[in-house]
C-alpha atoms as a PDB file:
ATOM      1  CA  UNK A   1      -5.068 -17.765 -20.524  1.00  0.00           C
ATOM      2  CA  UNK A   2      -5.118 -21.504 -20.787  1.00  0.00           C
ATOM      3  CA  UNK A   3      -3.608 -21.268 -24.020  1.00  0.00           C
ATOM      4  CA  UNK A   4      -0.990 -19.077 -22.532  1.00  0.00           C
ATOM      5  CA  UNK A   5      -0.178 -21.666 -19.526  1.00  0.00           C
ATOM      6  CA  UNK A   6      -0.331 -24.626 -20.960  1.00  0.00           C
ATOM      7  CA  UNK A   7       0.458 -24.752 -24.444  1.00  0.00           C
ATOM      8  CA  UNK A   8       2.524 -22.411 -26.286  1.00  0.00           C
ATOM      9  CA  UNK A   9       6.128 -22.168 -25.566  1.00  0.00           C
ATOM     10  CA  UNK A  10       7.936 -18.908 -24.159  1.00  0.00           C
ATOM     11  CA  UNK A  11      11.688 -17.771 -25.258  1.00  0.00           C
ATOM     12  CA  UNK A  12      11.918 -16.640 -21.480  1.00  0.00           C
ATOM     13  CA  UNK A  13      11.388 -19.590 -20.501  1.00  0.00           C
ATOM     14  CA  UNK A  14      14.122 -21.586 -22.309  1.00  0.00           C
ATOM     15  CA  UNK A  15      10.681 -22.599 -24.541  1.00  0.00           C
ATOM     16  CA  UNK A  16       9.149 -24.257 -21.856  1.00  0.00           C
ATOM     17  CA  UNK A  17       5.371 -23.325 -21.000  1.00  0.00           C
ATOM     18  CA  UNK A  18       4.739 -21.486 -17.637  1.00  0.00           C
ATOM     19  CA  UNK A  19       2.613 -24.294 -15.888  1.00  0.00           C
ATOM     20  CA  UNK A  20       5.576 -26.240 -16.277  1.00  0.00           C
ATOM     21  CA  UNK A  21       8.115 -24.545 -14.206  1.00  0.00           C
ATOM     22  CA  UNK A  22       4.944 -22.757 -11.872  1.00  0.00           C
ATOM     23  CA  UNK A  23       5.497 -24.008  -8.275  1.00  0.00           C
ATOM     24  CA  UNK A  24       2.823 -23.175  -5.500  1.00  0.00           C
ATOM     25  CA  UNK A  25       4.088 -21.042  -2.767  1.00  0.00           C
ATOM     26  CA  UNK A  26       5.172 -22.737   0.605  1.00  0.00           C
ATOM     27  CA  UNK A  27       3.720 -19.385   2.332  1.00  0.00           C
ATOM     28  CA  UNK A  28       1.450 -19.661   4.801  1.00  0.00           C
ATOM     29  CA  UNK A  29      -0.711 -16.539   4.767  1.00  0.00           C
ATOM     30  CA  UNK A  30      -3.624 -15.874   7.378  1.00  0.00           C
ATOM     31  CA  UNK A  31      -7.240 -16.317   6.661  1.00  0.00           C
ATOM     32  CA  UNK A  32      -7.970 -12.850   8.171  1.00  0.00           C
ATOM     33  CA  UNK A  33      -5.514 -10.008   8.425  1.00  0.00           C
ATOM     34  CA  UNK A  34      -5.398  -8.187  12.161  1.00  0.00           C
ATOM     35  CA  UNK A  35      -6.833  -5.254  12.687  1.00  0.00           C
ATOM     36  CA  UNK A  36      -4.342  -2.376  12.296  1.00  0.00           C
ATOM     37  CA  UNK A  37      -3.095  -0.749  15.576  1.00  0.00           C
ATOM     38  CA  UNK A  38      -2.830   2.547  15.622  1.00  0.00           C
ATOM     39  CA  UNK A  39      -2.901   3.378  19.247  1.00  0.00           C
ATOM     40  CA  UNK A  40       0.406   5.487  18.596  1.00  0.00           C
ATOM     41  CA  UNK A  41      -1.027   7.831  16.219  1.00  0.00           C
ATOM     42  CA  UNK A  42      -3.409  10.900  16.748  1.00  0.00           C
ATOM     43  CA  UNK A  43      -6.411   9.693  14.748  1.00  0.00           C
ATOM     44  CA  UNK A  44      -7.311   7.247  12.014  1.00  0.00           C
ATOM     45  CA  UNK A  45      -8.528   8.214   8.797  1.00  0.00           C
ATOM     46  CA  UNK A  46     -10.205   6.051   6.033  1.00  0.00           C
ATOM     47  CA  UNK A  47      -8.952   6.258   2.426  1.00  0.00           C
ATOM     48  CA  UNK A  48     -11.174   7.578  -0.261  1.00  0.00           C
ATOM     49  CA  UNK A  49     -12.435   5.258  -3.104  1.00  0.00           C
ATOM     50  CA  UNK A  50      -9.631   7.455  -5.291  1.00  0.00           C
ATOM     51  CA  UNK A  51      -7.339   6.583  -2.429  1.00  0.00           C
ATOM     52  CA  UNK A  52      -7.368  10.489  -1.028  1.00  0.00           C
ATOM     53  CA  UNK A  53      -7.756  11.424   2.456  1.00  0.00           C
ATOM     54  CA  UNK A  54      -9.124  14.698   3.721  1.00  0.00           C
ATOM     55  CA  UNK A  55      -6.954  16.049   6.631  1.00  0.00           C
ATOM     56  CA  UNK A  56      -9.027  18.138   8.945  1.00  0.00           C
ATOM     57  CA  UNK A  57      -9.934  21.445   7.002  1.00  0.00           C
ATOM     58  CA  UNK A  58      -7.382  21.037   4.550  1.00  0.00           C
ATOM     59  CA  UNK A  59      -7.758  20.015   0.707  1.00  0.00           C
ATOM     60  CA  UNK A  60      -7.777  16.565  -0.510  1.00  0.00           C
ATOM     61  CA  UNK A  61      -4.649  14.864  -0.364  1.00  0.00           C
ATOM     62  CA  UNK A  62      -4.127  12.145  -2.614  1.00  0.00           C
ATOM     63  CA  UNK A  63      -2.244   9.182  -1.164  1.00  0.00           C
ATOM     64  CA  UNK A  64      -2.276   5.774  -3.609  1.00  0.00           C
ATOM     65  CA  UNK A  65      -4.888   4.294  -5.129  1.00  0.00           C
ATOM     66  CA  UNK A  66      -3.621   0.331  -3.692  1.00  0.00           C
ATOM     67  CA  UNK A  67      -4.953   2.157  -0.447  1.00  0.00           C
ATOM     68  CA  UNK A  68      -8.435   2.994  -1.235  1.00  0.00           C
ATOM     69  CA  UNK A  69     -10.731   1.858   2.029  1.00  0.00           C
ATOM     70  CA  UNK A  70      -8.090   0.943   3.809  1.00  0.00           C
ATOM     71  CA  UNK A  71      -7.725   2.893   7.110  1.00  0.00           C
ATOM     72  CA  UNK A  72      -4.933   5.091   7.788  1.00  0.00           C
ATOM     73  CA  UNK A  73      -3.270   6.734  11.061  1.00  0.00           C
ATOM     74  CA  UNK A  74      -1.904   9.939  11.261  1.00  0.00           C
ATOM     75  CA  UNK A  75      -0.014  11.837  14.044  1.00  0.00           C
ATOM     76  CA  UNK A  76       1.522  15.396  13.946  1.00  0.00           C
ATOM     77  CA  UNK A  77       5.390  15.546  13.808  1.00  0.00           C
ATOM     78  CA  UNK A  78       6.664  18.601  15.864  1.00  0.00           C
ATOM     79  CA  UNK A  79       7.714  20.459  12.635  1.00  0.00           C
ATOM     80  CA  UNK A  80       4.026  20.621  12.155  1.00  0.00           C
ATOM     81  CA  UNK A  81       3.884  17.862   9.474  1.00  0.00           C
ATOM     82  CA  UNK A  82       1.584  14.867   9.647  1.00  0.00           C
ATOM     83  CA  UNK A  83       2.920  11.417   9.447  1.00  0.00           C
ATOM     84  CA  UNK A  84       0.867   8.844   7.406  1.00  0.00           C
ATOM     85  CA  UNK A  85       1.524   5.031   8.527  1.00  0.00           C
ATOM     86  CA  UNK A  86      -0.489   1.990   7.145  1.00  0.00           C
ATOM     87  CA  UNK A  87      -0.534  -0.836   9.481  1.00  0.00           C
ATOM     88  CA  UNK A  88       3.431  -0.714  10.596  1.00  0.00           C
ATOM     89  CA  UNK A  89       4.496   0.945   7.416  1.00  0.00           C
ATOM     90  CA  UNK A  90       5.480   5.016   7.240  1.00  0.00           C
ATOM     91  CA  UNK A  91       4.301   5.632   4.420  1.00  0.00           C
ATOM     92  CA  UNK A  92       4.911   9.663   4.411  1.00  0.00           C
ATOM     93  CA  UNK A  93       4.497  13.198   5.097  1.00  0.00           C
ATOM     94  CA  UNK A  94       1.569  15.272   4.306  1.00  0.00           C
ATOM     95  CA  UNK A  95       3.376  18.585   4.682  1.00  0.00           C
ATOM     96  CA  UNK A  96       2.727  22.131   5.529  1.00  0.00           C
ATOM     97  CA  UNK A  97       1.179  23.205   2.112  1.00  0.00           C
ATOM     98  CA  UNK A  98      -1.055  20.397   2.051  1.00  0.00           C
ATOM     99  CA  UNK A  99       0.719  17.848  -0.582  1.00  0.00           C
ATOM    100  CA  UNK A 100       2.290  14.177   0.264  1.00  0.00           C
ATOM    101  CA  UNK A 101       5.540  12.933   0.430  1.00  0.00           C
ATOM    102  CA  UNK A 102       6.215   9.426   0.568  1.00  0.00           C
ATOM    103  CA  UNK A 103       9.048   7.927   2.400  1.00  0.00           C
ATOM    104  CA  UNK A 104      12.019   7.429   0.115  1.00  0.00           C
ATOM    105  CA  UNK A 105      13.879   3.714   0.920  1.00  0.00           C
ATOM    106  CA  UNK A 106      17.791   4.363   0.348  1.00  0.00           C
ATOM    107  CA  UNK A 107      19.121   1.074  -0.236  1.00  0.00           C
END
């Protein structure tokens, strides 16, 4: 990795080496994240260590592995499908026959 960083050149970097044109982000991030609120939704679930939930009675429904131990909220949508948020973020639908379908972002 040093090698990589610090001494051999890269093309994409009009053959300059990477810890020469690396910048620190100005970013402050928190040392703790808050606690999701989920005091709109009808329940919380945790995330499996394959990032699956298990929905009541139903099958397991696999959700994404970047969520696995995370806690997740859910709340039933009037056309009987369950909406699956992660901290502020929609994430998706686990529908009628039990599989998940993730909010599509039109741009």
């Amino acid at each position: 990795m040093d090698e990589f960083n610090n001494e051999r050149p890269h093309e994409a970097l009009a053959m300059k080496r990477p810890a020469d044109v690396y910048s620190p982000s100005t970013k402050a991030y928190p040392d703790v994240l808050p606690e999701p609120d989920y005091s709109t939704f009808d329940d919380v679930i945790d995330v499996t260590s394959k990032g699956s939930i298990y929905l009541y009675r139903r099958k397991q429904i696999y959700l994404a592995a970047a969520l696995a131990g995370q806690p997740v909220g859910i709340r039933e949508e009037q056309d009987g499908r369950w909406l699956v948020a992660f901290m502020h973020l929609e994430l998706g639908h686990v529908e009628t026959n039990d599989t998940f379908t993730p909010i599509s972002i039109k741009s």
